[in-house]
PDB file of N, CA and C in Angstrom:
ATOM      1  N   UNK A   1    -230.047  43.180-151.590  1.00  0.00           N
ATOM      2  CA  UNK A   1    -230.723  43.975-152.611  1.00  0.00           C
ATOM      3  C   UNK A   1    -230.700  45.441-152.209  1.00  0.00           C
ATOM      4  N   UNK A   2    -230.240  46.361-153.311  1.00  0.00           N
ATOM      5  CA  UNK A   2    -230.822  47.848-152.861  1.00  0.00           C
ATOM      6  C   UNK A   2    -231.692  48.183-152.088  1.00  0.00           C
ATOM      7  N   UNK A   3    -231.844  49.062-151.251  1.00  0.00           N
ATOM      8  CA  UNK A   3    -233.214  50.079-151.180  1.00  0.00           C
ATOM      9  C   UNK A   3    -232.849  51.165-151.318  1.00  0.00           C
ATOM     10  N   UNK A   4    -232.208  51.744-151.650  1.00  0.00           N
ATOM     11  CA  UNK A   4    -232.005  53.486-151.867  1.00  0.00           C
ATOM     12  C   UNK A   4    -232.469  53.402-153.242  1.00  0.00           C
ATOM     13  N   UNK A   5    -232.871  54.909-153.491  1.00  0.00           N
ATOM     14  CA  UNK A   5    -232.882  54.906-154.508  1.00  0.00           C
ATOM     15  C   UNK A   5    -231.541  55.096-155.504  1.00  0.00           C
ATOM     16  N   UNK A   6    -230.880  56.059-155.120  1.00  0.00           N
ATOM     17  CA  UNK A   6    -229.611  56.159-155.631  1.00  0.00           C
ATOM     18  C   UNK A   6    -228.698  54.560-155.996  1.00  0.00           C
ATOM     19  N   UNK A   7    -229.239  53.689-155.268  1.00  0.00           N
ATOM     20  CA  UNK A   7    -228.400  52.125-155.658  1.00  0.00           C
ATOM     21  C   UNK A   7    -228.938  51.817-156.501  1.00  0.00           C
ATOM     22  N   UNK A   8    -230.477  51.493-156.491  1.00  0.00           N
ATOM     23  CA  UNK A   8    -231.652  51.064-157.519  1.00  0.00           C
ATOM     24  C   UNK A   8    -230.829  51.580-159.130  1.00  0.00           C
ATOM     25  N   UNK A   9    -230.809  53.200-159.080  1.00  0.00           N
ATOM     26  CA  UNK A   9    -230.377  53.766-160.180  1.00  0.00           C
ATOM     27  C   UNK A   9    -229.006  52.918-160.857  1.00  0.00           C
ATOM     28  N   UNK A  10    -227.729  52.845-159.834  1.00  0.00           N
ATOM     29  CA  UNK A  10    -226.466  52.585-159.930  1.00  0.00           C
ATOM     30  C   UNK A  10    -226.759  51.096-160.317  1.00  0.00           C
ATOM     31  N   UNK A  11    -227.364  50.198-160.111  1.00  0.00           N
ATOM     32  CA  UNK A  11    -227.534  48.911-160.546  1.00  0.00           C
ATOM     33  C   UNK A  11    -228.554  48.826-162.367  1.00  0.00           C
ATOM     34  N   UNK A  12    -229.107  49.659-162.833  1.00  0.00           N
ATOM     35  CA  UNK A  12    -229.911  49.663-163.589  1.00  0.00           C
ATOM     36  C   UNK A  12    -228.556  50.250-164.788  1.00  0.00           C
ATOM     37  N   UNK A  13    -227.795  51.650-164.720  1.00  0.00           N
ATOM     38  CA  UNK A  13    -227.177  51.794-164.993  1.00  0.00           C
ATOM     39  C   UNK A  13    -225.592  50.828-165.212  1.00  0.00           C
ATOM     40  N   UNK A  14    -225.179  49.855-164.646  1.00  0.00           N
ATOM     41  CA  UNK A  14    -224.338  48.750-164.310  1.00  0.00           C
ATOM     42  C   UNK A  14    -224.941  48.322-165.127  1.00  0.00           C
ATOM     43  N   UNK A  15    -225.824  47.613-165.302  1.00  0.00           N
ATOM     44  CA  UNK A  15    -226.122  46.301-165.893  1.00  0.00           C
ATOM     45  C   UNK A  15    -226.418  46.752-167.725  1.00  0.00           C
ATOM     46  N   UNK A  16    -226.652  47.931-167.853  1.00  0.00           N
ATOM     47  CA  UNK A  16    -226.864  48.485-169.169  1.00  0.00           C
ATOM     48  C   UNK A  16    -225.210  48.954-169.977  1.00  0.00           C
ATOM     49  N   UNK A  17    -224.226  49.418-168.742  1.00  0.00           N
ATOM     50  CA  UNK A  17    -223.059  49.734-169.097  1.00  0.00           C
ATOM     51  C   UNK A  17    -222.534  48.108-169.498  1.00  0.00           C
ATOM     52  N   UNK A  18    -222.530  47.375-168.779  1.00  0.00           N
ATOM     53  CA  UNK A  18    -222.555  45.843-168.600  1.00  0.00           C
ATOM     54  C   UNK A  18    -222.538  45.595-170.057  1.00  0.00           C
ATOM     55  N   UNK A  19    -223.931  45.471-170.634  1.00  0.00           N
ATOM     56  CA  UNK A  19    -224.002  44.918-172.034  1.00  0.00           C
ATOM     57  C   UNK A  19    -223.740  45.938-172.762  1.00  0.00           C
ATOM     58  N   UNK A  20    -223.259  46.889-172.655  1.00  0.00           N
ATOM     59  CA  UNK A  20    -222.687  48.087-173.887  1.00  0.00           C
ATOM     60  C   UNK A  20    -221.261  47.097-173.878  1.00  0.00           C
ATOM     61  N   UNK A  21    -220.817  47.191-173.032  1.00  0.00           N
ATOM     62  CA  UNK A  21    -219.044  46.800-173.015  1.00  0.00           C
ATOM     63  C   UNK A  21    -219.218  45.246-173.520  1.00  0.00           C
ATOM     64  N   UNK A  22    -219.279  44.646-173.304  1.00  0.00           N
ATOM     65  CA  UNK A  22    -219.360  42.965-173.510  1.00  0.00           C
ATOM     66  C   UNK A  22    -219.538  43.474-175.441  1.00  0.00           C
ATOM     67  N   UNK A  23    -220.219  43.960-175.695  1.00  0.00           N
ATOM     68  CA  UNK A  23    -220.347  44.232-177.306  1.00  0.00           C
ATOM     69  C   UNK A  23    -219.301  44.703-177.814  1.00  0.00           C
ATOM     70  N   UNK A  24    -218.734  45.688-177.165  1.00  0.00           N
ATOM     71  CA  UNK A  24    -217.818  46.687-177.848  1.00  0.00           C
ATOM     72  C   UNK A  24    -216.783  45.513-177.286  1.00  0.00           C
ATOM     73  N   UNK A  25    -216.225  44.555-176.099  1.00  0.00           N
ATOM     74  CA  UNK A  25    -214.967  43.545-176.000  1.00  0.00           C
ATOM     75  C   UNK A  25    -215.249  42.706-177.185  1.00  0.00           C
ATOM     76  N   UNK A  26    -216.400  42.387-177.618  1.00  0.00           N
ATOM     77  CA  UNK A  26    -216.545  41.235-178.443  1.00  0.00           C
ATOM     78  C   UNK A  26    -216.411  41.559-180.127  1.00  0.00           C
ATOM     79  N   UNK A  27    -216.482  42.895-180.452  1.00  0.00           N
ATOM     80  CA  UNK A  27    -216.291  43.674-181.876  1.00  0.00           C
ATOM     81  C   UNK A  27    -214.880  43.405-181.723  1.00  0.00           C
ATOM     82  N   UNK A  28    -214.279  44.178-180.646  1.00  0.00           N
ATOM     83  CA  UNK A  28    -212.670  44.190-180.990  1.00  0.00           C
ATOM     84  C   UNK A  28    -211.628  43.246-180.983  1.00  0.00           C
ATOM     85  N   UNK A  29    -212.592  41.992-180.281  1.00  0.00           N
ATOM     86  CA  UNK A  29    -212.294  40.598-180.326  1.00  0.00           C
ATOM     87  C   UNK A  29    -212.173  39.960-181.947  1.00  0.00           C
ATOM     88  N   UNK A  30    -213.011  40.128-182.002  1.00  0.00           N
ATOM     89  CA  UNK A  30    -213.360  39.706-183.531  1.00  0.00           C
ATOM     90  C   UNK A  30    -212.898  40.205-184.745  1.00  0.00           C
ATOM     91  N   UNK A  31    -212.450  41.730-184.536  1.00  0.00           N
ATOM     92  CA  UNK A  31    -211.758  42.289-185.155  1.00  0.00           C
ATOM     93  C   UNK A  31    -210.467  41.616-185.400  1.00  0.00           C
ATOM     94  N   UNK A  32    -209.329  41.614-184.339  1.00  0.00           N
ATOM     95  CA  UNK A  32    -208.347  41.029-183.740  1.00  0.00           C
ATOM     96  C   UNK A  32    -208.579  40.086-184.392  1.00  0.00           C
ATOM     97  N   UNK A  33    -209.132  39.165-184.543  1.00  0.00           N
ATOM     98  CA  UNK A  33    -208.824  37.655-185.124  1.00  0.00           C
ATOM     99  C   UNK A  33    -209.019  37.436-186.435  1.00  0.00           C
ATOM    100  N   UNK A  34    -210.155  38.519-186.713  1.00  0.00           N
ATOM    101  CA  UNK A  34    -210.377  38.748-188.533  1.00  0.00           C
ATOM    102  C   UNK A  34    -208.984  38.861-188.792  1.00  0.00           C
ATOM    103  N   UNK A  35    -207.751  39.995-188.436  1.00  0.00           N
ATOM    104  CA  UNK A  35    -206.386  40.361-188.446  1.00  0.00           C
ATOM    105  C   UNK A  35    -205.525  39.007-188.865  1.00  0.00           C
ATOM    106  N   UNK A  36    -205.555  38.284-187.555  1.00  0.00           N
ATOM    107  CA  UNK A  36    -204.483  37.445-187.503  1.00  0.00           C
ATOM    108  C   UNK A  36    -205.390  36.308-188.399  1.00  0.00           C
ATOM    109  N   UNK A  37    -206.498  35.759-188.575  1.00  0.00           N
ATOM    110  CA  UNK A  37    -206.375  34.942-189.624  1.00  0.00           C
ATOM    111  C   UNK A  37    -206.057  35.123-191.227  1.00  0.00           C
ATOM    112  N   UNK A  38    -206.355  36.656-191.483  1.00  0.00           N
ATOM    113  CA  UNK A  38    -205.642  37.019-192.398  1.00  0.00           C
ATOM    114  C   UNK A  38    -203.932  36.948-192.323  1.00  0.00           C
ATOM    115  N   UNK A  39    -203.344  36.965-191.184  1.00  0.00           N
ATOM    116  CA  UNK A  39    -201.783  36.953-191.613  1.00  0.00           C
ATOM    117  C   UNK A  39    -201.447  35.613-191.367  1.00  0.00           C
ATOM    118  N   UNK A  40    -202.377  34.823-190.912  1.00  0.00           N
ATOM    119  CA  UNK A  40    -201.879  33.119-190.739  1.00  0.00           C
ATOM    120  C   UNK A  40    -201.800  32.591-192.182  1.00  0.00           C
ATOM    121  N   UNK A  41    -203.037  33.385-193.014  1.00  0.00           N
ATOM    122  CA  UNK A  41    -202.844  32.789-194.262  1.00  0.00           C
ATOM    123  C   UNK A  41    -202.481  33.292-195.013  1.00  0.00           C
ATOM    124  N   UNK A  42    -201.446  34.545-194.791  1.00  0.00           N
ATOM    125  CA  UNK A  42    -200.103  35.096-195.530  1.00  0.00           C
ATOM    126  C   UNK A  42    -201.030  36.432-196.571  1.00  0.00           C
ATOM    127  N   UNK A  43    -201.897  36.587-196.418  1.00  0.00           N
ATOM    128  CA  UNK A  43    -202.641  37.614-197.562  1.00  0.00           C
ATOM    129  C   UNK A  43    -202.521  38.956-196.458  1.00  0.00           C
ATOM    130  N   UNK A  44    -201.382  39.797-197.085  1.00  0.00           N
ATOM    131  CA  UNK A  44    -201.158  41.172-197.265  1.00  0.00           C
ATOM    132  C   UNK A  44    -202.123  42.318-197.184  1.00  0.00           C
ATOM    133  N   UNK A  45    -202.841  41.999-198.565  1.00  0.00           N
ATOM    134  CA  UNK A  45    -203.695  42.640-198.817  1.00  0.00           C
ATOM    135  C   UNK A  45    -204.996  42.632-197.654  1.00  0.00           C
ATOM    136  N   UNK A  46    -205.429  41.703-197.795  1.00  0.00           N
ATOM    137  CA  UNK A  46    -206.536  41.392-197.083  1.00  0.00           C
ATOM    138  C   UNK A  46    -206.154  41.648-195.011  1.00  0.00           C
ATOM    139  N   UNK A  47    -204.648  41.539-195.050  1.00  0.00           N
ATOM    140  CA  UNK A  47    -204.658  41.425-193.407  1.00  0.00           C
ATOM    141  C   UNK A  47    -204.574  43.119-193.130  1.00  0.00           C
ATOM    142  N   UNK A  48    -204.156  43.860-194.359  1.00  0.00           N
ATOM    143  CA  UNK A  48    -204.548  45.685-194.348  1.00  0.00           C
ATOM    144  C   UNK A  48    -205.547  45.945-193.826  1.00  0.00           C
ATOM    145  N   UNK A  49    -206.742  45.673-195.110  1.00  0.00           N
ATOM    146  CA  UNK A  49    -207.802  45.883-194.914  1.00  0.00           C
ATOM    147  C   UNK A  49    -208.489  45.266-193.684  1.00  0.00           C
ATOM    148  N   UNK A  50    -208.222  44.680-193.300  1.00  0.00           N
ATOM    149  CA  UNK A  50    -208.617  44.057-191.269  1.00  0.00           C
ATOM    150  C   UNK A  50    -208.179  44.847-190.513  1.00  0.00           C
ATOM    151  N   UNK A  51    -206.720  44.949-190.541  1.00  0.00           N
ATOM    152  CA  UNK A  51    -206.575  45.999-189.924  1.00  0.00           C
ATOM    153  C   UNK A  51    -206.787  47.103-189.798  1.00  0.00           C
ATOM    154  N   UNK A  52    -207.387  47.832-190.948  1.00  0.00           N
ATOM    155  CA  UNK A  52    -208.164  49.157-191.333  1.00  0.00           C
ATOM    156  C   UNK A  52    -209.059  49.294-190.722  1.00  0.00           C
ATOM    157  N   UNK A  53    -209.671  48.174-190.014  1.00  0.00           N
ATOM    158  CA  UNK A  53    -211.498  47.897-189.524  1.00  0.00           C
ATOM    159  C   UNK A  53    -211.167  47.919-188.281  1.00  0.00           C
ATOM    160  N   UNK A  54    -209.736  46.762-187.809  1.00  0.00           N
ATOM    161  CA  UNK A  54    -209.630  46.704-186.266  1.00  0.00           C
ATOM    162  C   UNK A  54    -208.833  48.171-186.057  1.00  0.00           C
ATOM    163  N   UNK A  55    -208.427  48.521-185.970  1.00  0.00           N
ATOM    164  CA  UNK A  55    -207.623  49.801-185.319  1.00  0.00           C
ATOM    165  C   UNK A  55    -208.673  50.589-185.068  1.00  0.00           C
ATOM    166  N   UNK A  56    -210.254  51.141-185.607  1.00  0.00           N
ATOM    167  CA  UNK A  56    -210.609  51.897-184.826  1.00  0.00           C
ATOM    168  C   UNK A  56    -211.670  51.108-183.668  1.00  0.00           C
ATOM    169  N   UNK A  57    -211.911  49.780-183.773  1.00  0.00           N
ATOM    170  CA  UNK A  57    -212.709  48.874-182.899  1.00  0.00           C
ATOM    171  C   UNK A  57    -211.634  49.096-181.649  1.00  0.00           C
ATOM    172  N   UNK A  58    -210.433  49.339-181.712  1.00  0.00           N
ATOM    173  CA  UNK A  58    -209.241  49.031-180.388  1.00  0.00           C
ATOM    174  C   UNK A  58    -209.115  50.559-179.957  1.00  0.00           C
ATOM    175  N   UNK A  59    -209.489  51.039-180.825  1.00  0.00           N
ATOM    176  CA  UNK A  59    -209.244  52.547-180.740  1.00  0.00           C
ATOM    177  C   UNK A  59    -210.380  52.983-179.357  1.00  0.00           C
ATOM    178  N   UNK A  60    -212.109  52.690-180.227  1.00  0.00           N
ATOM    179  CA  UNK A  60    -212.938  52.915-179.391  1.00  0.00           C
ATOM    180  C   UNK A  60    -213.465  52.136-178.369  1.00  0.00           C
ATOM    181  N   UNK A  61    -212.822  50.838-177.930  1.00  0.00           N
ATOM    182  CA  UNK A  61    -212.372  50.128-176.979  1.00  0.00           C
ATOM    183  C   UNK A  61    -211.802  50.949-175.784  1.00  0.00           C
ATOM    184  N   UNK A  62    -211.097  51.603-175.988  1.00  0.00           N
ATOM    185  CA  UNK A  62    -209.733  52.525-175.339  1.00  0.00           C
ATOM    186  C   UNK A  62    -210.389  53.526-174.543  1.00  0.00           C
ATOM    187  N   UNK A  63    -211.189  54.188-175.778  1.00  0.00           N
ATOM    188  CA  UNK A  63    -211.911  55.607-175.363  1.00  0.00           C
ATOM    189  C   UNK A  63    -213.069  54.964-173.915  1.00  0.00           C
ATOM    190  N   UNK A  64    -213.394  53.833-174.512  1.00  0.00           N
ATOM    191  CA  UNK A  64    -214.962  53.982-173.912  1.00  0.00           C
ATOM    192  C   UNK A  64    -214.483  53.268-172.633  1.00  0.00           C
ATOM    193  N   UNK A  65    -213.298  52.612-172.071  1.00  0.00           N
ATOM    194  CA  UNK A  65    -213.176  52.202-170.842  1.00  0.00           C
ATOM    195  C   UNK A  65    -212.644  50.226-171.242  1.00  0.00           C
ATOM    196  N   UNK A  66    -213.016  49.820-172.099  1.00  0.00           N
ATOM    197  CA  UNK A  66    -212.964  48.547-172.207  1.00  0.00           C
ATOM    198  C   UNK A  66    -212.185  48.464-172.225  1.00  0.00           C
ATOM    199  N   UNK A  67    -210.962  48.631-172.759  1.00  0.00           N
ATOM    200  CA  UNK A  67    -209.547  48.162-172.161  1.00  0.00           C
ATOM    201  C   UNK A  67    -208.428  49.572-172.364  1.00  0.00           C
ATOM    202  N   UNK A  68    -207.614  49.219-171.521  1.00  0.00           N
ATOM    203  CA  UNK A  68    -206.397  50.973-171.376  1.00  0.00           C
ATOM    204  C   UNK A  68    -206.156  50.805-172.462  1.00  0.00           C
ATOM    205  N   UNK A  69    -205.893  52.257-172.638  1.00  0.00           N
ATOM    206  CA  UNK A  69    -204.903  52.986-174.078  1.00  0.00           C
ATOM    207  C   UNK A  69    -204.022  52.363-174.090  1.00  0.00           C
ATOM    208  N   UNK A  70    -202.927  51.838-173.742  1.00  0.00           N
ATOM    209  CA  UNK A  70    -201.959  51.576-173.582  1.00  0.00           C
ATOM    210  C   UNK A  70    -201.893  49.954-174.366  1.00  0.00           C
ATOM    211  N   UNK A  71    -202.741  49.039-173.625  1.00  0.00           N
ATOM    212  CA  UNK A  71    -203.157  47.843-174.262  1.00  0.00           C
ATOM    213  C   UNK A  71    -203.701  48.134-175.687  1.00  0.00           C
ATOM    214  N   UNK A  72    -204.529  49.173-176.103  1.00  0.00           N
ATOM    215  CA  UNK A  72    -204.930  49.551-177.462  1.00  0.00           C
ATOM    216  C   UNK A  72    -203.868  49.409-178.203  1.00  0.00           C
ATOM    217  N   UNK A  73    -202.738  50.664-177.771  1.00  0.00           N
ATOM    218  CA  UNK A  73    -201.739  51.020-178.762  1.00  0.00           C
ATOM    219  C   UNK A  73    -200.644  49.678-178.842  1.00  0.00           C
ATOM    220  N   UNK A  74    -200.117  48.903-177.809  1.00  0.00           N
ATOM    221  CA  UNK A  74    -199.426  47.732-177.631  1.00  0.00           C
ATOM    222  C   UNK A  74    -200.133  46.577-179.178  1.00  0.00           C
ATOM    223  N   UNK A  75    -201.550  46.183-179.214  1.00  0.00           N
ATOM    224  CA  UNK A  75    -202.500  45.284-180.218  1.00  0.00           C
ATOM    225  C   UNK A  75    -202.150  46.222-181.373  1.00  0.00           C
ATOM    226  N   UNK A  76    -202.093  47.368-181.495  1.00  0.00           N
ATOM    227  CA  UNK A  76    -202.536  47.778-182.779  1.00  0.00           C
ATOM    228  C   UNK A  76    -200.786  47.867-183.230  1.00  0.00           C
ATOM    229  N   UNK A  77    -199.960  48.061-182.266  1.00  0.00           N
ATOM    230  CA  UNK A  77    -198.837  48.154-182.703  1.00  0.00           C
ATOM    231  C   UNK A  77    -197.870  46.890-183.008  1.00  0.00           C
ATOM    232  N   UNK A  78    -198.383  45.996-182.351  1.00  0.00           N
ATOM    233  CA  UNK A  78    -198.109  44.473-182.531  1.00  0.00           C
ATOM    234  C   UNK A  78    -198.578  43.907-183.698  1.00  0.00           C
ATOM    235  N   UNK A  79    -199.986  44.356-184.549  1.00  0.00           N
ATOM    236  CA  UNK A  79    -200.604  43.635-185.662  1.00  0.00           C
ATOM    237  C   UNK A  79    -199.923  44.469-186.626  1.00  0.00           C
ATOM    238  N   UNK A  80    -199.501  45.797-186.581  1.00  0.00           N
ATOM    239  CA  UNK A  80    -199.012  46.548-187.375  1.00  0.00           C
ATOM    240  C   UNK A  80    -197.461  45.998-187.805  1.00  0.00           C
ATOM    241  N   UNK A  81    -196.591  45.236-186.984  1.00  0.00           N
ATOM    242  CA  UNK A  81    -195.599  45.191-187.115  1.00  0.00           C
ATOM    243  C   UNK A  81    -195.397  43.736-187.716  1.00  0.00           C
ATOM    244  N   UNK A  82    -196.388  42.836-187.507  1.00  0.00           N
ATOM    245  CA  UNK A  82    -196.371  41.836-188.312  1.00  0.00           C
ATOM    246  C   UNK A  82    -197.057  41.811-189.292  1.00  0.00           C
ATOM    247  N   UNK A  83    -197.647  42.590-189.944  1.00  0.00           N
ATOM    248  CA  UNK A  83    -198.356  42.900-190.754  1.00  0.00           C
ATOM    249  C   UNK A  83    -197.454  43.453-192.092  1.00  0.00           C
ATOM    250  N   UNK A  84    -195.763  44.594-191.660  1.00  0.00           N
ATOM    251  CA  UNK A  84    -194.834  45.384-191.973  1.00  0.00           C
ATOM    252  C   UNK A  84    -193.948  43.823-192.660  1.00  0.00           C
ATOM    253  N   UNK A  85    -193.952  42.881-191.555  1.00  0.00           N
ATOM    254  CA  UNK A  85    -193.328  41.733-191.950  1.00  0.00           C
ATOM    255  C   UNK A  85    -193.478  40.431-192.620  1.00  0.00           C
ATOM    256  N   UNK A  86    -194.961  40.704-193.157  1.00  0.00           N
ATOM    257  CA  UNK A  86    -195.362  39.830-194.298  1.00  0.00           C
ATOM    258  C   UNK A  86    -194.627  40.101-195.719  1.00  0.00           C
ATOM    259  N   UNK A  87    -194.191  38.489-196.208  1.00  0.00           N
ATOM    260  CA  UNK A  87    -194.292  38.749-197.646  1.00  0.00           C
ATOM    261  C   UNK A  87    -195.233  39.193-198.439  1.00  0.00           C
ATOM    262  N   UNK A  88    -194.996  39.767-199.271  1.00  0.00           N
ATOM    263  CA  UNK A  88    -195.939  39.806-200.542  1.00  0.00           C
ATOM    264  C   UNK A  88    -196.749  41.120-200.614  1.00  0.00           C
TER     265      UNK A  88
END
């Protein structure tokens, strides 16, 4: 267990960053799958508009530390491209 104070702080802070992130992995999670069950069931329209919602959930994923830019732009560029390759 801590005794400094400076740890005390660093653990109080952890555990609050902790449940910020777990929210913001689990939005962009959910986002992500809103996406692809829209393109499993072939609707165009509707897998847009998901994607309209997820791109900035992956976006501010990116910013805030939850996962690299890089992984952002890879998801958003991957749903984008099957998204380009739907009928209809």
């Amino acid at each position: 267990m801590a005794t400094h104070k400076s740890a005390e702080k660093r653990i109080r802070q952890t555990t609050r960053r902790t449940a910020v992130n777990r929210v913001r992995a689990s939005r962009m999670r959910g986002a992500v799958k809103e996406v692809e069950a829209a393109l499993a069931a072939g609707d165009k329209k509707a897998a847009r508009e998901a994607f309209a919602r997820a791109q900035p959930e992956l976006q501010r994923g990116a910013t805030c530390g939850v996962i690299t830019p890089h992984a952002a732009a890879r998801k958003i560029s991957r749903l984008s491209a099957r998204i380009k390759a739907l009928k209809g």
